[in-house]
Protein backbone atom coordinates (compact mmCIF):
# COMPACT_ATOMS: atom_id res chain seq x y z
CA UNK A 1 3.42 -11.30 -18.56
CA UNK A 2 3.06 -14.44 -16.81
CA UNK A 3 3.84 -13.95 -13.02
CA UNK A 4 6.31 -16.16 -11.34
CA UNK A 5 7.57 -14.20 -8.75
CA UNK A 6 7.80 -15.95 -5.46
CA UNK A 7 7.70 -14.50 -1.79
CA UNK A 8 11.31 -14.68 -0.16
CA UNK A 9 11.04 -16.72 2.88
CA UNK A 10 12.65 -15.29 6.19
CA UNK A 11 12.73 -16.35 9.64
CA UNK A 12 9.25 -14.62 10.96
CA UNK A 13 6.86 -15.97 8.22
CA UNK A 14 5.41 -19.18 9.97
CA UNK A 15 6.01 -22.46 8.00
CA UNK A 16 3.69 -23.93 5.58
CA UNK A 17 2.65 -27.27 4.56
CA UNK A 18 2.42 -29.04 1.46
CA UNK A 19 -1.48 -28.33 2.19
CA UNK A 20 -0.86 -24.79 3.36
CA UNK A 21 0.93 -24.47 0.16
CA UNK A 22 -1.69 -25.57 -2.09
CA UNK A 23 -4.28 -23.55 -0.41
CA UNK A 24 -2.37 -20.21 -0.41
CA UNK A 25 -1.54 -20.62 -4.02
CA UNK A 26 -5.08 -21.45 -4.96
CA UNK A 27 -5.70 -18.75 -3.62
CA UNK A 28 -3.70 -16.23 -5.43
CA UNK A 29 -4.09 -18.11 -8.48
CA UNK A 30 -8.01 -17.61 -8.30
CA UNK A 31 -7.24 -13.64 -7.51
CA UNK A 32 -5.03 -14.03 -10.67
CA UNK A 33 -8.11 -15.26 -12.91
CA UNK A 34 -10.51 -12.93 -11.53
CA UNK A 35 -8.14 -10.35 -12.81
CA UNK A 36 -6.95 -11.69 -16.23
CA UNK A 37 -9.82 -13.41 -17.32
CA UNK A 38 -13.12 -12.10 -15.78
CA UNK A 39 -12.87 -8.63 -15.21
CA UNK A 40 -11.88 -7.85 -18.94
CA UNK A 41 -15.29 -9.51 -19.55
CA UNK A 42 -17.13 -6.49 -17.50
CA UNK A 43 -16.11 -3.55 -19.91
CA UNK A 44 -18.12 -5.39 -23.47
CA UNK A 45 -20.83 -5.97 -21.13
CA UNK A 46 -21.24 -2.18 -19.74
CA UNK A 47 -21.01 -1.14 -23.46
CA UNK A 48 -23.01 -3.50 -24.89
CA UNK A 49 -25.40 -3.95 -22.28
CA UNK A 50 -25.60 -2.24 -19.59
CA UNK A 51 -25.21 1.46 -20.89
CA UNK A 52 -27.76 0.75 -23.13
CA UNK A 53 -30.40 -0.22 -20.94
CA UNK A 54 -29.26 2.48 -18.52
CA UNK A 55 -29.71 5.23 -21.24
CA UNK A 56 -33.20 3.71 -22.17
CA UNK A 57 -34.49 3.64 -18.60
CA UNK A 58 -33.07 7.25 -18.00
CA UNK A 59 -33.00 9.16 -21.06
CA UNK A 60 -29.03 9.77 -21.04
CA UNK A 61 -25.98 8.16 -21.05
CA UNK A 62 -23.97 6.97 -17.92
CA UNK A 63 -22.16 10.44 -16.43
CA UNK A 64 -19.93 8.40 -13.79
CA UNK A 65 -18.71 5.72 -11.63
CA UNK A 66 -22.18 6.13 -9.63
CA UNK A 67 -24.13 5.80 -12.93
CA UNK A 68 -22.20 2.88 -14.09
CA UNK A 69 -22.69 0.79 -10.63
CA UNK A 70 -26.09 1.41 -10.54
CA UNK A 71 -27.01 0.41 -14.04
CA UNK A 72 -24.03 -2.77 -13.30
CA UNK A 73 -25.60 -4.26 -10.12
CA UNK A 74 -28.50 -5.85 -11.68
CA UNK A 75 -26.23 -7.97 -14.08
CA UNK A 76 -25.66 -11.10 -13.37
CA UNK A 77 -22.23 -11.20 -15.08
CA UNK A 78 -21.16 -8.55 -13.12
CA UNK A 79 -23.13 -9.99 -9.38
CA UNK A 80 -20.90 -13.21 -10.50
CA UNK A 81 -17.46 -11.43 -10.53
CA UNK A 82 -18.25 -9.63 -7.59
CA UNK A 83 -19.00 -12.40 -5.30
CA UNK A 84 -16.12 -14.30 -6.36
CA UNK A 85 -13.79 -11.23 -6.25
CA UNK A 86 -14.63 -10.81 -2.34
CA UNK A 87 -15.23 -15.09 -1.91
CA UNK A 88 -11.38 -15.31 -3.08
CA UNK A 89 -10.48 -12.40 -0.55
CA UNK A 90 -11.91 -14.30 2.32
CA UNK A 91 -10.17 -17.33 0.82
CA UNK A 92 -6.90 -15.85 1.24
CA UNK A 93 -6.47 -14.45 4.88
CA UNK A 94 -8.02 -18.16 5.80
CA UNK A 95 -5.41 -19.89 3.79
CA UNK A 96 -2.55 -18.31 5.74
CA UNK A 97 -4.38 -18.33 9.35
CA UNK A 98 -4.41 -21.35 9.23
CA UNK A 99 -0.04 -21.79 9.61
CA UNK A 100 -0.17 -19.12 11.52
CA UNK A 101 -3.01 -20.65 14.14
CA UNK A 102 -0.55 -23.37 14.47
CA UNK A 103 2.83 -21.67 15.15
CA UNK A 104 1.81 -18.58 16.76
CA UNK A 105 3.82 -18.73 20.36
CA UNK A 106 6.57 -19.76 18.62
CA UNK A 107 6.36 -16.54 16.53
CA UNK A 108 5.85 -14.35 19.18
CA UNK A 109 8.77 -15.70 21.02
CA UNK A 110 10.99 -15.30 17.55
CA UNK A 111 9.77 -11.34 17.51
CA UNK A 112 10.93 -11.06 20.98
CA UNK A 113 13.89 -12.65 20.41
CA UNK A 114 14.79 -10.60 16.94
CA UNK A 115 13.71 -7.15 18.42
CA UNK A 116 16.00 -7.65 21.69
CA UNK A 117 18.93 -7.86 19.46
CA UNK A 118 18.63 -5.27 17.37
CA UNK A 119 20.09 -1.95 17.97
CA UNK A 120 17.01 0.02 16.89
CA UNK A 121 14.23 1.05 18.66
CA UNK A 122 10.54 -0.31 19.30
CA UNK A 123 8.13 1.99 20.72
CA UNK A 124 4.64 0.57 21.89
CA UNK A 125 2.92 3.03 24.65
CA UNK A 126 0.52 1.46 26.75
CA UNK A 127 -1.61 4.13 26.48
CA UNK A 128 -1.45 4.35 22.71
CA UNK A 129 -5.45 4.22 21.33
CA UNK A 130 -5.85 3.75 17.80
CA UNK A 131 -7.79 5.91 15.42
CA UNK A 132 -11.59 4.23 15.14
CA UNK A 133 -11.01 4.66 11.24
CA UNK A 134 -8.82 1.92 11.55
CA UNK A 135 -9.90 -0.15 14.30
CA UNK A 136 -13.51 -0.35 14.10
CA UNK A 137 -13.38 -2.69 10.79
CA UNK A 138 -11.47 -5.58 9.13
CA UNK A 139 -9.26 -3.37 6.31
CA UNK A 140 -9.62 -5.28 3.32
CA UNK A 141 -11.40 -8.20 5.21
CA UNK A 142 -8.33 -8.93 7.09
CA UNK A 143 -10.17 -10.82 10.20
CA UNK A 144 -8.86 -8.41 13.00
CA UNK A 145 -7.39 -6.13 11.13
CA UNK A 146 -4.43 -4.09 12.31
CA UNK A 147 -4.24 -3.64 15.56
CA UNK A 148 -6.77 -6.90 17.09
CA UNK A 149 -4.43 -8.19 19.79
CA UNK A 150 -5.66 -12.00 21.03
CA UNK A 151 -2.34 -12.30 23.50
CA UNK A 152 0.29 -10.91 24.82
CA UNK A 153 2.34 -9.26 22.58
CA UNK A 154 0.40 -10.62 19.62
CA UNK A 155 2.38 -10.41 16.26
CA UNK A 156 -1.03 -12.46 14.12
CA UNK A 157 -1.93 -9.17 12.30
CA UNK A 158 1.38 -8.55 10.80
CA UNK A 159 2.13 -12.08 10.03
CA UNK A 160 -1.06 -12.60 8.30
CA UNK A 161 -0.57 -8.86 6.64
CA UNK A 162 3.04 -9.96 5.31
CA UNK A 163 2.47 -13.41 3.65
CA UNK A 164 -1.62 -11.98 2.71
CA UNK A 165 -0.83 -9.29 1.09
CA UNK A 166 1.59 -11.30 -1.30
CA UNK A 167 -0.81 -13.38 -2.17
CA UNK A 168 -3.53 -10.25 -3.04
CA UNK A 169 -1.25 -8.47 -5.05
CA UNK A 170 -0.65 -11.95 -6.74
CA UNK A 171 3.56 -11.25 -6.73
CA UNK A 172 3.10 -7.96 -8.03
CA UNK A 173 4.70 -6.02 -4.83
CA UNK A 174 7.64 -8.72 -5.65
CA UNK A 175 9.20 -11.31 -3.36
CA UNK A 176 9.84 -9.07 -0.54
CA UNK A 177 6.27 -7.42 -0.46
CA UNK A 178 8.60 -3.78 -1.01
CA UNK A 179 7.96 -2.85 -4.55
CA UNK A 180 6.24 0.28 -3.72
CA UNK A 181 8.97 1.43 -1.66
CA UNK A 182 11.51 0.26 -3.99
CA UNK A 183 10.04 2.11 -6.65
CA UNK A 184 9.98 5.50 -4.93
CA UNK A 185 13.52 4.95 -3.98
CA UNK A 186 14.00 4.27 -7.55
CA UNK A 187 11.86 7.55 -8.68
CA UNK A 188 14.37 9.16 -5.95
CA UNK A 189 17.76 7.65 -7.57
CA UNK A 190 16.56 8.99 -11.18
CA UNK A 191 14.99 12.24 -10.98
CA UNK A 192 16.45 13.66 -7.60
CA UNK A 193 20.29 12.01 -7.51
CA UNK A 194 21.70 14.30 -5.32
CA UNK A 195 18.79 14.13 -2.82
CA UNK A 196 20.50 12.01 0.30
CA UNK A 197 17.73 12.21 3.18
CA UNK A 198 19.33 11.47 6.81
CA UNK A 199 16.56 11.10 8.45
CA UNK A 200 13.48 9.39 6.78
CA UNK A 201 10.07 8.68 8.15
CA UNK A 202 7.28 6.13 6.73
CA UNK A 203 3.72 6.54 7.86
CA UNK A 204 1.54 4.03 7.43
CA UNK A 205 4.22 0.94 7.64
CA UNK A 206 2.47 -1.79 9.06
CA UNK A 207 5.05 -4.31 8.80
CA UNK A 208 7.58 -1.92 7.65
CA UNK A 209 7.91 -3.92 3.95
CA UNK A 210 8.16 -0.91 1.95
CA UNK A 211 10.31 0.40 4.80
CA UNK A 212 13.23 -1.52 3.85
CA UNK A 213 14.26 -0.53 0.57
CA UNK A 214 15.40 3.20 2.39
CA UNK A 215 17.62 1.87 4.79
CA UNK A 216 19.19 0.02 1.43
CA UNK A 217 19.01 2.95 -0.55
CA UNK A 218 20.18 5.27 2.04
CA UNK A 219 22.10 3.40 4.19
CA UNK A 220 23.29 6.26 6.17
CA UNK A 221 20.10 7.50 7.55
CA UNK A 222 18.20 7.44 10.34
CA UNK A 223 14.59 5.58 9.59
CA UNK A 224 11.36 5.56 11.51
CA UNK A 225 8.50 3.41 10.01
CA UNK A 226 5.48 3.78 12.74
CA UNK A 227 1.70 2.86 12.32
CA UNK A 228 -1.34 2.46 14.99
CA UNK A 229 -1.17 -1.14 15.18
CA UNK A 230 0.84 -2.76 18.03
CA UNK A 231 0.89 -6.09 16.51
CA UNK A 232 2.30 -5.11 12.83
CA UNK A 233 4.74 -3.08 14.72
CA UNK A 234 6.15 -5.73 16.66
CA UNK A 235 6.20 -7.95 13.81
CA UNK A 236 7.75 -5.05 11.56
CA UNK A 237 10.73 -4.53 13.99
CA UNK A 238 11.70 -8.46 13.98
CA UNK A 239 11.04 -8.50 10.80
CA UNK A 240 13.60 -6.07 9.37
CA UNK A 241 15.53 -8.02 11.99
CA UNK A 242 14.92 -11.01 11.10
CA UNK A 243 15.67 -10.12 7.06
CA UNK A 244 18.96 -8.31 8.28
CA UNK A 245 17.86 -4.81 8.87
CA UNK A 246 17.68 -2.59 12.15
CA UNK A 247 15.10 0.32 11.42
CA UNK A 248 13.06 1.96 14.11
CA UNK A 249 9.71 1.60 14.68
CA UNK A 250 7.02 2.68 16.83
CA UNK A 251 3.33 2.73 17.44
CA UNK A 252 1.72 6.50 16.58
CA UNK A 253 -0.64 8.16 14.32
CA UNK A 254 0.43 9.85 11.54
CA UNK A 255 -2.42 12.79 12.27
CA UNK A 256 -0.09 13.70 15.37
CA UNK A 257 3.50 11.88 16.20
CA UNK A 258 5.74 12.89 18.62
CA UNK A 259 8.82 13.79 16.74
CA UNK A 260 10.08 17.23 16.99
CA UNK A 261 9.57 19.89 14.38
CA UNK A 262 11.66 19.70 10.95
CA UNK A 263 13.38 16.22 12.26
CA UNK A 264 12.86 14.26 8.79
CA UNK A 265 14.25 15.24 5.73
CA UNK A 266 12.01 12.78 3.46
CA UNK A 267 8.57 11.78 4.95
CA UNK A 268 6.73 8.96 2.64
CA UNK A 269 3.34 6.58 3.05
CA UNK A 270 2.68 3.86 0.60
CA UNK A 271 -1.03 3.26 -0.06
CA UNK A 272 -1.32 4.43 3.50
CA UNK A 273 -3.56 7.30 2.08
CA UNK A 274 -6.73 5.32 1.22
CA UNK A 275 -7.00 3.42 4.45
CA UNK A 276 -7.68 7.26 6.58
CA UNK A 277 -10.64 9.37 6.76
CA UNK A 278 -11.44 12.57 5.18
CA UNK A 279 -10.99 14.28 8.62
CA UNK A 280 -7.64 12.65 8.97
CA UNK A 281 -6.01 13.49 5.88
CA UNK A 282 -5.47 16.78 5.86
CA UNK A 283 -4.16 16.80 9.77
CA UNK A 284 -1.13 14.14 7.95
CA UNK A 285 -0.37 16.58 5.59
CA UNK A 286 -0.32 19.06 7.98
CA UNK A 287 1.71 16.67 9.82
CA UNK A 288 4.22 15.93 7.16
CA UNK A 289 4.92 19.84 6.57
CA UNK A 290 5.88 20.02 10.24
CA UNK A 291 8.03 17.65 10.32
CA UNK A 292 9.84 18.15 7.48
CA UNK A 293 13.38 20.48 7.33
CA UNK A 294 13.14 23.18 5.08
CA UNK A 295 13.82 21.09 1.16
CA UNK A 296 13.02 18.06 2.23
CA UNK A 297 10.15 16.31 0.61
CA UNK A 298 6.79 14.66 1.21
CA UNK A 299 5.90 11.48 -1.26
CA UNK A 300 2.65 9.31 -0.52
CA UNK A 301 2.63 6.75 -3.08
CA UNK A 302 -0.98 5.19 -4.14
CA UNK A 303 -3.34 5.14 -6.88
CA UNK A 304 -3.89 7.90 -9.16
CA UNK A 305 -6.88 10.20 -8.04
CA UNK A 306 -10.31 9.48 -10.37
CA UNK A 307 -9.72 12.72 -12.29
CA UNK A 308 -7.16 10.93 -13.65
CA UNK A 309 -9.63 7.74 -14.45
CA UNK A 310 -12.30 7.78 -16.75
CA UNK A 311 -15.48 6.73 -14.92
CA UNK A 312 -15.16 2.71 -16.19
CA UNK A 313 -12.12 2.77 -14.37
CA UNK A 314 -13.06 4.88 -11.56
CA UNK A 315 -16.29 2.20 -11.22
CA UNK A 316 -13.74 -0.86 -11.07
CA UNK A 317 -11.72 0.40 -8.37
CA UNK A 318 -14.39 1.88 -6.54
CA UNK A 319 -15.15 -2.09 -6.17
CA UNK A 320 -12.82 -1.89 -3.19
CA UNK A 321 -14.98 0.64 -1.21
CA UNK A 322 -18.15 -1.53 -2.03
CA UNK A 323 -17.25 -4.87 -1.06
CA UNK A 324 -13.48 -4.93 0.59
CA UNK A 325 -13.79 -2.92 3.41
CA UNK A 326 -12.20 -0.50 2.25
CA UNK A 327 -14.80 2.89 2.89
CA UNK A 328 -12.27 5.72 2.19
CA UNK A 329 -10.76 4.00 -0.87
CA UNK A 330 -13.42 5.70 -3.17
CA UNK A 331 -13.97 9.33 -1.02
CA UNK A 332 -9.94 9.59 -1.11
CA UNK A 333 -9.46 9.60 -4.76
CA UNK A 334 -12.09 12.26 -4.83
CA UNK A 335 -10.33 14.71 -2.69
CA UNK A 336 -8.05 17.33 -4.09
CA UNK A 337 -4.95 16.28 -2.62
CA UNK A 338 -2.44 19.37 -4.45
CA UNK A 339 -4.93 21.75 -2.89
CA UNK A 340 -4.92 19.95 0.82
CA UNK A 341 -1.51 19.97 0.28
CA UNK A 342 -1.42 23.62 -0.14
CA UNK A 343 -3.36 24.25 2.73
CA UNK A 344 -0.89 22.29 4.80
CA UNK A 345 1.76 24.67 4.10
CA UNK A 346 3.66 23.63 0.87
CA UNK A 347 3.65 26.18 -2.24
CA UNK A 348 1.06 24.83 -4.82
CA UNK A 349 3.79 25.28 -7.46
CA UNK A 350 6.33 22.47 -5.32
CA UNK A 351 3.77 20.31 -5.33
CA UNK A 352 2.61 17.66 -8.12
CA UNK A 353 1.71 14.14 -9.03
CA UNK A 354 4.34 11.98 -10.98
CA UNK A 355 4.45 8.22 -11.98
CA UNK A 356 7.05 6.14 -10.40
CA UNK A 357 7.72 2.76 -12.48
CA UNK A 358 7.24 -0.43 -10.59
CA UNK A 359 10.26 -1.65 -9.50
CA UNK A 360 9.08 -5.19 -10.29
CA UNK A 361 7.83 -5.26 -13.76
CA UNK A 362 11.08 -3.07 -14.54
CA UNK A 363 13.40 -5.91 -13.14
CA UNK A 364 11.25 -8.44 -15.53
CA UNK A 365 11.10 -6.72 -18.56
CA UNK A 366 15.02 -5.94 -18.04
CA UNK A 367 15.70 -9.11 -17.69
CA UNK A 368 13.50 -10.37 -20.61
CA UNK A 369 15.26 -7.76 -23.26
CA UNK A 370 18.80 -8.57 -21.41
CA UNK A 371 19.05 -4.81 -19.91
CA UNK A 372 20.70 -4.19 -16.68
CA UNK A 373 18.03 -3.23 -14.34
CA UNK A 374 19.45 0.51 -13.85
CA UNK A 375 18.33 1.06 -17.77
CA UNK A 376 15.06 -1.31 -17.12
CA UNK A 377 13.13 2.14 -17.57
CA UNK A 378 13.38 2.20 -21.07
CA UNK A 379 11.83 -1.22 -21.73
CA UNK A 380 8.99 -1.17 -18.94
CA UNK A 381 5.50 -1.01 -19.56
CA UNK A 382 3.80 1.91 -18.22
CA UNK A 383 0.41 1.38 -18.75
CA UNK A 384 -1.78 1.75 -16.18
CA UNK A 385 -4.30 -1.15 -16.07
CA UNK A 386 -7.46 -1.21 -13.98
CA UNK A 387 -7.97 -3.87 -11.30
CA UNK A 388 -8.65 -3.66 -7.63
CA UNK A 389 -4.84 -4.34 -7.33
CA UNK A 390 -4.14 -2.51 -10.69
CA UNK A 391 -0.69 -4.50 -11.72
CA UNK A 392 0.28 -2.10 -14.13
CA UNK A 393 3.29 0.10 -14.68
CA UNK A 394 3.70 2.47 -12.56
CA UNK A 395 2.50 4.10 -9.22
CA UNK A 396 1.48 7.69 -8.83
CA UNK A 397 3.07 9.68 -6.42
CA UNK A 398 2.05 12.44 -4.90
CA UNK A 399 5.30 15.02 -4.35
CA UNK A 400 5.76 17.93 -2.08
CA UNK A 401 8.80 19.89 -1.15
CA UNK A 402 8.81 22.27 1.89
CA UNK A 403 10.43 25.67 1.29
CA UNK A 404 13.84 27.21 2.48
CA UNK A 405 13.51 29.45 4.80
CA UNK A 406 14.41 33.63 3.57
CA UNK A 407 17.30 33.17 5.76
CA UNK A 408 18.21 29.75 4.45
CA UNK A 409 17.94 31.02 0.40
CA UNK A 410 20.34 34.42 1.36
């Protein structure tokens, strides 16, 4: 499918130039070949190549992803597509510092300006101190990261997050940056219509894109998207602002917030998962059961775990933990996340993994068989295709549903 989709523009994204223009879409259109055209190339050359030699040298085949990177990082073809895949990711966060560099008190004044007239809340403690998970790299080579503050009131991170991760995905999270919230919404409209959550919480926001879609969906609820970094939470708030939404947001950790117990009848992350540690993960799920109500549900929306991958796959998206900063990206999928669930409180048989379409591929291939987008289900492709950003058809969702109470079921 060729991509087309454009980002929306909205007041808090800085303005670009005709060179800032040809620079950002350079940019995605090199992530775009990387994807279509070299990293097909990798799988004939493991088969062809590279397993042979491996079972040669070692007397067996390949068992997994560690196998197949080992016996991979001598070949040249595959030393080429990774230092292009991480040169083009260092391309991109400097092709949209640069508007940003040049605009940046005006921005900050905007997100002042935005969050003072919205009704919601914005909560930043001054005492808040982010988990070292987070702040002690650059996720995903972002230069600073989330929560790098170079002023007073600094919004960079979450400018540079909204208009950089567009550009990374390559369009795929659509032209609001919200398809992954959009399509749990839609996995919510389908397979749980009478489920209408009042209060809703979203870990893991940073700018609160995938945020959005609830307040749309459920427009009658109270909605919370927090994260540990100031400056994405400040940008989140005037953003939703800014693209004519008032949602709450605050700075906290997901491992511990400060809401009381059972507040939240839906609690959701979007690829929120990956970016924590294996000491933090089960302390969110713990999290989540507390403060759910008794029915409501917990959804964290990623990619599927590698028991779900065969190890070629699992190899290709353990790229990400190699050489994108991304160090819990490959120790995540590993983890049993039904059973940490369990432990956390929720009944192993109310909790499972389902697909949920992406929003965005369903709207195009509606609109190219001339469905409405409400039956775009039946035309979508599902398959799941392997990349480091994995445009495919659907994201896996992790469900959980917290029990009624013996009182509650009488």
């Amino acid at each position: 499918m060729l991509n087309c989709f454009q980002q929306n523009r909205h007041d808090m994204l800085p303005n670009i130039t005709h060179d800032d223009a040809s620079r950002q879409e350079f940019a995605k259109s090199l992530k775009g070949y990387i994807q279509q055209s070299m990293l097909p190339g990798l799988q004939p050359i493991y088969e062809n190549r590279v397993a042979k030699n491996f079972e040669r040298e070692h007397g067996r085949p390949p068992e997994n992803r560690l196998d197949i990177r080992k016996g991979m990082l001598p070949d040249n073809y595959f030393q080429l597509y990774a230092s292009i895949n991480r040169i083009s990711q260092e391309l991109l966060w400097e092709s949209v510092n640069v508007s940003i560099d040049r605009e940046l008190p005006e921005l900050i004044e905007k997100a002042k300006e935005y969050s003072a007239s919205a009704t919601s809340q914005l909560i930043i403690p001054e005492d808040f101190v982010p988990p070292r998970y987070v702040s002690a790299l650059d996720i995903h080579c972002m230069p600073g990261g989330y929560c790098s503050e170079v002023t007073k009131d600094d919004v960079a991170a979450g400018v540079l997050y909204d208009r950089g991760v567009y550009l990374y995905s390559m369009g795929y999270t659509g032209p609001n940056n919200d398809d992954l919230g959009r399509s749990v919404c839609n996995y919510l409209k389908r397979n749980k219509p009478d489920f209408k959550p009042l209060r809703i919480l979203d870990m893991g926001c940073t700018v609160g894109h995938s945020t959005l879609p609830y307040q749309e969906y459920f427009p009658d609820a109270e909605i919370w998207g927090i994260d540990v970094g100031a400056p994405v939470i400040r940008y989140a708030h005037a953003r939703a602002k800014a693209m004519g939404h008032d949602i709450n947001f605050a700075q906290m950790n997901a491992e511990e917030t400060t809401f009381e117990d059972g507040y939240f009848d839906l609690v959701v992350s979007h690829i929120m998962l990956h970016e924590t540690s294996a000491v933090a993960m089960p302390k969110i799920f713990k999290e989540c059961e507390r403060l759910l109500k008794p029915d409501g549900l917990m959804i964290h929306a990623d990619l599927p775990p590698f028991d779900l991958m065969d190890p070629f796959t699992q190899f290709i998206l353990d790229n990400e933990t190699w050489y994108n900063n991304e160090p819990f990206w490959g120790a995540m999928r590993d983890m049993d996340q039904i059973e940490l669930a369990e432990k956390a409180g929720f009944p192993r048989s109310d909790v499972h993994f389902d697909t949920a379409p992406m929003a965005v591929m369903e709207f195009a291939a509606a609109a190219a068989a001339g469905y409405d987008i409400d039956t775009a289900e039946a035309v979508a492709d599902r398959d799941f295709t392997a990349g480091e950003f994995a445009p495919g058809g659907g994201w896996e969702v992790l469900i959980a549903q917290k029990p009624l109470t013996k009182k509650e079921v009488a």
